[in-house]
N, C-alpha and C. Protein backbone atom coordinates (compact mmCIF):
# COMPACT_ATOMS: atom_id res chain seq x y z
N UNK A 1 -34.61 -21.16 18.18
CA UNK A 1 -34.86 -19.86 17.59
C UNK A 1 -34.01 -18.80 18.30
N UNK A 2 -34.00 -18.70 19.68
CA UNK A 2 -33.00 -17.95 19.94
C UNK A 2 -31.65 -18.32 19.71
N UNK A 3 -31.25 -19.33 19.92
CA UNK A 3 -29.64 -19.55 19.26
C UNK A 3 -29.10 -18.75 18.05
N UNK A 4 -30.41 -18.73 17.21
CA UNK A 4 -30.15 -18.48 15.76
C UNK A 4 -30.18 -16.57 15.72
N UNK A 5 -30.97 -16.52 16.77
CA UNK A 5 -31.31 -14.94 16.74
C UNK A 5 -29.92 -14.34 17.52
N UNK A 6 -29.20 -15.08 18.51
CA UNK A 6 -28.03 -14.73 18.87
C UNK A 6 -26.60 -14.96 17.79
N UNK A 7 -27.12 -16.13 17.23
CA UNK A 7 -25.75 -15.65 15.71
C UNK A 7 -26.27 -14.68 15.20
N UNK A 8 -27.54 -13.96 14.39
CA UNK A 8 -27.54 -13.15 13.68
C UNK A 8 -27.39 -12.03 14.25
N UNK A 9 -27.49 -11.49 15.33
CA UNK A 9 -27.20 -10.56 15.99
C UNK A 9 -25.39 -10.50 16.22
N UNK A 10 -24.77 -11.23 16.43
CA UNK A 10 -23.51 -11.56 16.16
C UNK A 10 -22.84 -11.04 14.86
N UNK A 11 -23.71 -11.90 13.62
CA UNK A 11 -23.67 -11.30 12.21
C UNK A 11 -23.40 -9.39 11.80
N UNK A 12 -24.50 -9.50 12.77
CA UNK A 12 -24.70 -8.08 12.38
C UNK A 12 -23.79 -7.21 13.00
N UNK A 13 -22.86 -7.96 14.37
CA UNK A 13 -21.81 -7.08 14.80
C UNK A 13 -20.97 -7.33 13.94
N UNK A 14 -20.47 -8.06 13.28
CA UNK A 14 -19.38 -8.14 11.89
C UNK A 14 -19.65 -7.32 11.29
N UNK A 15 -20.50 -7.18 10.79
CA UNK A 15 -21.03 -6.52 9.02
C UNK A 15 -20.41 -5.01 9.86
N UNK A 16 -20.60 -4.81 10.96
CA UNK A 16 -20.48 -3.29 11.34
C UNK A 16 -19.26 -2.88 11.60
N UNK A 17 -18.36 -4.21 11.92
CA UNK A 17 -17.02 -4.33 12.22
C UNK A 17 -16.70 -4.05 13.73
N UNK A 18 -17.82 -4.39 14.09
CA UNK A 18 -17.55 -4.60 15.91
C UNK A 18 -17.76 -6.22 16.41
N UNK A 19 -17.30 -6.59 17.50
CA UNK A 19 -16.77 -7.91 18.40
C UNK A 19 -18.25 -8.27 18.82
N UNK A 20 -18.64 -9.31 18.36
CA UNK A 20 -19.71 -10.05 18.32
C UNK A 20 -19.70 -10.42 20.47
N UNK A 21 -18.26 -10.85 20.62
CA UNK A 21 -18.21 -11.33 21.34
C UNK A 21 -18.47 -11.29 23.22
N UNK A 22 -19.09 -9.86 23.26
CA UNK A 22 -19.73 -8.98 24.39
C UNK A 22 -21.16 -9.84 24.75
N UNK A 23 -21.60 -9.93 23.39
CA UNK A 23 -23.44 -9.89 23.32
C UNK A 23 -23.32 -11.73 23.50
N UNK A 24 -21.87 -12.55 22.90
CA UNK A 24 -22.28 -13.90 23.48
C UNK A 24 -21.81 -14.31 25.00
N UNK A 25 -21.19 -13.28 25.52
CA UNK A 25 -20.69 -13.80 27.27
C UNK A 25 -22.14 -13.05 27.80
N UNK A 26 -22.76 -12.50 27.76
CA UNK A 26 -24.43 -12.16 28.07
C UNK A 26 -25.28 -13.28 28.24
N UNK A 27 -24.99 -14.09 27.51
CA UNK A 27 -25.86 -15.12 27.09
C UNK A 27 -25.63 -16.90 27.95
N UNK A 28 -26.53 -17.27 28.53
CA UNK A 28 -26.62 -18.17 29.10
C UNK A 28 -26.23 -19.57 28.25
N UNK A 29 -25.34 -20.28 28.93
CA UNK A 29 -24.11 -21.29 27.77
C UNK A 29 -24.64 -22.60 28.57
N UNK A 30 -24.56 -23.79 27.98
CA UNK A 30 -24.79 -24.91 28.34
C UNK A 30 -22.88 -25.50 28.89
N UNK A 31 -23.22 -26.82 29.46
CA UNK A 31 -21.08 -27.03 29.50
C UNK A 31 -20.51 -27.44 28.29
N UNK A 32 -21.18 -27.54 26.79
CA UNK A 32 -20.05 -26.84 25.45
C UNK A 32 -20.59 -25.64 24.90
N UNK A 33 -21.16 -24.92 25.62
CA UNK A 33 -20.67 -22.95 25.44
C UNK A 33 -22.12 -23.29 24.13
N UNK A 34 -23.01 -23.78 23.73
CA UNK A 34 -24.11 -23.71 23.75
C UNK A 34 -25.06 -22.71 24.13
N UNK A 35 -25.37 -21.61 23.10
CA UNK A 35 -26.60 -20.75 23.89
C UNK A 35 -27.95 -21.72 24.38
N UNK A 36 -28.38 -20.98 25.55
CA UNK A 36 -29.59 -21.90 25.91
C UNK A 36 -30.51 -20.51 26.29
N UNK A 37 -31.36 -20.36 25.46
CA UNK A 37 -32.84 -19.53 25.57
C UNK A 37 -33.21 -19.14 27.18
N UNK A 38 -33.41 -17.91 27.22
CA UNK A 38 -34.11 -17.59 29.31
C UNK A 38 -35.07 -18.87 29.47
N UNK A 39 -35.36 -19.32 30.35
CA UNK A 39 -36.29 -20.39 30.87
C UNK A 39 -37.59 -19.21 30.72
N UNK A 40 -37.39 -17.88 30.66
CA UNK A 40 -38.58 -16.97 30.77
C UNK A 40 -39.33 -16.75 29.08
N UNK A 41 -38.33 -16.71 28.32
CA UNK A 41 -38.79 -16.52 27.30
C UNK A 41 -39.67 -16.97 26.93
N UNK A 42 -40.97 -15.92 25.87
CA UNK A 42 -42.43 -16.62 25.04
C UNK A 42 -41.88 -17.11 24.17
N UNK A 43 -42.32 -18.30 23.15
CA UNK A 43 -42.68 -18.09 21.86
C UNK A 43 -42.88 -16.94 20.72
N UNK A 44 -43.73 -15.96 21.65
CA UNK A 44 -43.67 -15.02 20.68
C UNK A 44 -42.69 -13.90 20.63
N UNK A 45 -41.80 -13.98 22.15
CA UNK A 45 -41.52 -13.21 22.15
C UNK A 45 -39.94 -13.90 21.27
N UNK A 46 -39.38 -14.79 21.52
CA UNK A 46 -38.63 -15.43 20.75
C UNK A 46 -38.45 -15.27 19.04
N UNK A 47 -39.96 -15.26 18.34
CA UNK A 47 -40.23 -15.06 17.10
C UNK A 47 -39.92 -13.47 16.80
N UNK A 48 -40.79 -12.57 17.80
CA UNK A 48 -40.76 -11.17 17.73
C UNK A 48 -38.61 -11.32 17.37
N UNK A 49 -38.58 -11.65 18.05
CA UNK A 49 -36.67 -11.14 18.29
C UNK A 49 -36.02 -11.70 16.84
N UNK A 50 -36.48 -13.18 16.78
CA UNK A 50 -35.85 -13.59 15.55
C UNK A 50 -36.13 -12.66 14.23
N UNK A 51 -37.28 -12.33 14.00
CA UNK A 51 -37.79 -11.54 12.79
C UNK A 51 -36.77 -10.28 12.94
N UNK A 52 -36.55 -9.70 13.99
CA UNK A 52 -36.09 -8.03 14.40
C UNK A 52 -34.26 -8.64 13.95
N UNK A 53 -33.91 -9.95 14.46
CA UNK A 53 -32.39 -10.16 13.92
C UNK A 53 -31.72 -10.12 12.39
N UNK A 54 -33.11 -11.06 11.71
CA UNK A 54 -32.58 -10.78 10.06
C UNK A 54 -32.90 -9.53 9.66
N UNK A 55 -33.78 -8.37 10.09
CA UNK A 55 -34.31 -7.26 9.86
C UNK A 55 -33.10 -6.53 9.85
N UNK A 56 -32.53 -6.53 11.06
CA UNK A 56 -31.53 -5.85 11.41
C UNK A 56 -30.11 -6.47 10.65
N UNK A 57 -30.21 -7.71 10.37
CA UNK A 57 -28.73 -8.15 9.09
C UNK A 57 -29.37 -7.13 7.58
N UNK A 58 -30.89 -7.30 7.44
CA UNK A 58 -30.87 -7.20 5.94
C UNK A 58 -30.51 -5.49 5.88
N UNK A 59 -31.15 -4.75 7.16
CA UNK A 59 -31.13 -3.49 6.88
C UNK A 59 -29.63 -3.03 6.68
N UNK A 60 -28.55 -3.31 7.29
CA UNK A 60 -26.83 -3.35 6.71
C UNK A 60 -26.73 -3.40 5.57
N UNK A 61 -27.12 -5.07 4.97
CA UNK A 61 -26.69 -5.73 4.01
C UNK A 61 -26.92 -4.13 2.97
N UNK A 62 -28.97 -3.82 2.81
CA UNK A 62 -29.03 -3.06 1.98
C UNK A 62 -28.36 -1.40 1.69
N UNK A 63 -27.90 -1.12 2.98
CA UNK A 63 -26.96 0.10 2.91
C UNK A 63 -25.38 -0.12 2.50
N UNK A 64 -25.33 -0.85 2.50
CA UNK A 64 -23.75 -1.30 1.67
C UNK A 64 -23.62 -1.54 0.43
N UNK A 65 -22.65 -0.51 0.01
CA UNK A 65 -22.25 -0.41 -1.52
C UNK A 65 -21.66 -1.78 -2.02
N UNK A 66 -21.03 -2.15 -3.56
CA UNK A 66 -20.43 -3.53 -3.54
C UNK A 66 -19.64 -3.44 -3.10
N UNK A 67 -18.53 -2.27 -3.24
CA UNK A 67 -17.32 -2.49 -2.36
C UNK A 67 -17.16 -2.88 -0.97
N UNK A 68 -18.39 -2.57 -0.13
CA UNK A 68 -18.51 -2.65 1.07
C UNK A 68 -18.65 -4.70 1.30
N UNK A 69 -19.80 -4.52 0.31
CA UNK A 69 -20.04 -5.99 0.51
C UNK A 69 -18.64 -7.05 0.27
N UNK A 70 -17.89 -6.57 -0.78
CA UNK A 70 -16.66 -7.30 -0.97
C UNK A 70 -15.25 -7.30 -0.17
N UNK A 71 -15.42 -6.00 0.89
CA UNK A 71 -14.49 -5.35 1.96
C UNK A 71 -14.41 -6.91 2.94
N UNK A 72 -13.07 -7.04 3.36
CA UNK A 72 -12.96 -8.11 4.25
C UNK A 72 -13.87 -7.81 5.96
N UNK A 73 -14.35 -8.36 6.89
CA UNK A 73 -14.95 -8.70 8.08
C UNK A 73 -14.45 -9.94 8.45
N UNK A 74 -14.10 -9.52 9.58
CA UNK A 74 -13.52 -10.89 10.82
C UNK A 74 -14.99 -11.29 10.97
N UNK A 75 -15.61 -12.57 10.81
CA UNK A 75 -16.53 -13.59 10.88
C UNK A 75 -16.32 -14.66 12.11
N UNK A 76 -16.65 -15.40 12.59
CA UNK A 76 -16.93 -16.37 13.28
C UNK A 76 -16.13 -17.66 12.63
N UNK A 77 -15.65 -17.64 11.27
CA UNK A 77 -14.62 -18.65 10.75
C UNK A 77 -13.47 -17.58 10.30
N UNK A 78 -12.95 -16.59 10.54
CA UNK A 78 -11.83 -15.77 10.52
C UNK A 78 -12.38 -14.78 9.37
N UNK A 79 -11.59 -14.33 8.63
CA UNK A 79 -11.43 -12.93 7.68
C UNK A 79 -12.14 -13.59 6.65
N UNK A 80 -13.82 -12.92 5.96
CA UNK A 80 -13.92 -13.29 5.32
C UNK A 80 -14.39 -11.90 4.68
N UNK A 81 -15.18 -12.16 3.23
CA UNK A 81 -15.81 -10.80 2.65
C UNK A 81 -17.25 -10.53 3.48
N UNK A 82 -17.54 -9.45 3.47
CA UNK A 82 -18.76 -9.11 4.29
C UNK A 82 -19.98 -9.77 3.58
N UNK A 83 -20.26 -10.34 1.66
CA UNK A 83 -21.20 -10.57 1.96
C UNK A 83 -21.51 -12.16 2.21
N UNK A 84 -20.40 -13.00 2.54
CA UNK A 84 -20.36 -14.60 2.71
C UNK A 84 -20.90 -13.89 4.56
N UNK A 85 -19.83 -13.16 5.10
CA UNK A 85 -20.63 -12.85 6.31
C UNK A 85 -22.31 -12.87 6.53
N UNK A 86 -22.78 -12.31 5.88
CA UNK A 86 -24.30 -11.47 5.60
C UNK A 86 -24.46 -13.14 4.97
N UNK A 87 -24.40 -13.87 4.38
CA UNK A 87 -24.72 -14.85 4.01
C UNK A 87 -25.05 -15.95 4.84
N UNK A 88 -24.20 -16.18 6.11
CA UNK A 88 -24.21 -17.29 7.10
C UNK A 88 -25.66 -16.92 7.24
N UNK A 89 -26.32 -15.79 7.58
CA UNK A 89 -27.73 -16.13 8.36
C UNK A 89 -28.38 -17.28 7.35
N UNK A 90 -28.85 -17.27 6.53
CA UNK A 90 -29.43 -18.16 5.86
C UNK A 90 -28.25 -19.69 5.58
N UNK A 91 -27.47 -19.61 6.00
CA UNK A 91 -26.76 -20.87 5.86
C UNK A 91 -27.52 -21.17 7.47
N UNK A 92 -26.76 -20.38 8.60
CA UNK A 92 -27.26 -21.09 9.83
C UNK A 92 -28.17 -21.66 10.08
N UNK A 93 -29.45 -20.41 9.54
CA UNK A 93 -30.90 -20.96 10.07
C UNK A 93 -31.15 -21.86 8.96
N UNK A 94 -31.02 -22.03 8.00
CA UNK A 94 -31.16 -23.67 7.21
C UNK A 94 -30.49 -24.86 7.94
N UNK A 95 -29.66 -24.71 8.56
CA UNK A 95 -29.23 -26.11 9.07
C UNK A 95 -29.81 -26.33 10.34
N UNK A 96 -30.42 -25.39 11.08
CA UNK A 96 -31.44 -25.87 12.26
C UNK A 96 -32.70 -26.27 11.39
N UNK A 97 -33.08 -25.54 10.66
CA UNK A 97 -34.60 -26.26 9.43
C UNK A 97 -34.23 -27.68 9.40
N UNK A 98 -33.05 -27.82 8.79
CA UNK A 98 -33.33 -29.28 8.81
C UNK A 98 -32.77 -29.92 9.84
N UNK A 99 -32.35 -29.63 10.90
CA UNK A 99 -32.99 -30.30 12.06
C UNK A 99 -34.05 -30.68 12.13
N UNK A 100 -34.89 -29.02 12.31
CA UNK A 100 -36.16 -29.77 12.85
C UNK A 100 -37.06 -30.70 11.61
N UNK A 101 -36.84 -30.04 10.58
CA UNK A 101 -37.26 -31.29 9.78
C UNK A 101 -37.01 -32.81 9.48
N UNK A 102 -35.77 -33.15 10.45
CA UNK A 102 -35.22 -34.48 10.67
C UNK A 102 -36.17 -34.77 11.85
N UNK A 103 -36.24 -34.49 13.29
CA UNK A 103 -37.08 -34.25 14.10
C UNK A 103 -38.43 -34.43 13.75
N UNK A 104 -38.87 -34.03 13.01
CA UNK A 104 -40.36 -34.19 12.31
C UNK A 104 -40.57 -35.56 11.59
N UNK A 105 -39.93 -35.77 10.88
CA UNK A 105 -39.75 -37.10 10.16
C UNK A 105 -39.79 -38.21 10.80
N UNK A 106 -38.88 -37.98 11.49
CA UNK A 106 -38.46 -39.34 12.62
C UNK A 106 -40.11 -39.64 13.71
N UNK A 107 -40.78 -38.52 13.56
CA UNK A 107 -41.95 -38.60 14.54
C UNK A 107 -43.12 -38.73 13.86
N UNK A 108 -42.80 -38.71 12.51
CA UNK A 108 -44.02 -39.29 11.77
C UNK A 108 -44.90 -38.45 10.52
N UNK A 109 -43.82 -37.06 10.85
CA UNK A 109 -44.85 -36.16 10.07
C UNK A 109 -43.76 -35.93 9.01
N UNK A 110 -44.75 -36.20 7.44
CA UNK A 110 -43.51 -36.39 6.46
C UNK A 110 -43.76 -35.25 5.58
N UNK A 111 -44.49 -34.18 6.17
CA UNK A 111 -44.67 -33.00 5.75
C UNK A 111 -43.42 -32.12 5.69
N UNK A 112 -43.17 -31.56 4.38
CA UNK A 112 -42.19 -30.74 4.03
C UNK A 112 -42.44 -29.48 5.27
N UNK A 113 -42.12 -28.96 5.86
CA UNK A 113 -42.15 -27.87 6.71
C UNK A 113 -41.40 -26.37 6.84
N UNK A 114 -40.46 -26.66 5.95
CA UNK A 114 -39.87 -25.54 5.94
C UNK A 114 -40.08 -24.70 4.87
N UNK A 115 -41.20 -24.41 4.24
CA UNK A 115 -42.08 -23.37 3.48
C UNK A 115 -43.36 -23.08 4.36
C-alpha cells in the first residue's frame, strides 16, 4: 500500500508538471530501488495516506479542462497525455490487487477480494 501511495503521489507530480523524482530519493529502496514502507508505519496510517494519494490525483484530474487532460506530461514511461498519466493509478493499484489476489488463492481463500 505504500508503494502504491508513493507512485500516486509521483502521479500527481506529473499531472502538475513537476519531477516526481525528489519525493522517490526520500524514500527507503530495497537493492532493485524497490520502495519499502517505514518499519514504523500503521496500517492505518498507511490506508489514511493511500486514500489522501488518489484524493489528491482525482482532485487535479477534476480541475483540468480537456485540453489540459490531452496536453502532453513526462510520465514514468516518457511523454505521454496527462489523462493516460491520471490513468496509471488505477492501472498500478490493479496489478498489486491481483497480486494479492494470486496470494490469496494460492493460500486457500478463493474469495474474489477485490470488491
Amino acid at each position: 500500500m505504500h508503494e502504491v501511495t508513493v507512485v500516486n503521489r509521483g502521479i500527481a507530480c506529473q499531472l502538475r508538471g513537476e519531477d516526481p523524482n525528489p519525493l522517490f530519493s526520500e524514500q527507503q529502496q530495497d537493492e532493485n530501488k524497490f520502495v519499502i514502507a517505514p518499519s514504523s508505519l500503521t496500517h492505518q496510517e498507511a490506508l489514511v495516506a493511500f486514500k489522501a494519494s488518489i484524493a489528491e490525483v482525482r482532485e487535479i484530474v477534476n480541475g483540468m479542462s480537456d485540453e489540459d487532460m490531452l496536453a502532453p506530461r513526462q510520465s514514468f514511461f516518457g511523454e505521454k497525455p496527462a489523462y493516460w498519466v491520471a490513468q496509471f493509478v488505477a492501472i498500478h493499484t490493479n496489478y498489486h490487487n491481483g497480486q494479492l489476489n494470486v496470494i490469496q488463492g494460492l493460500g486457500g481463500d478463493g474469495k474474489n477480494n477485490w470488491f
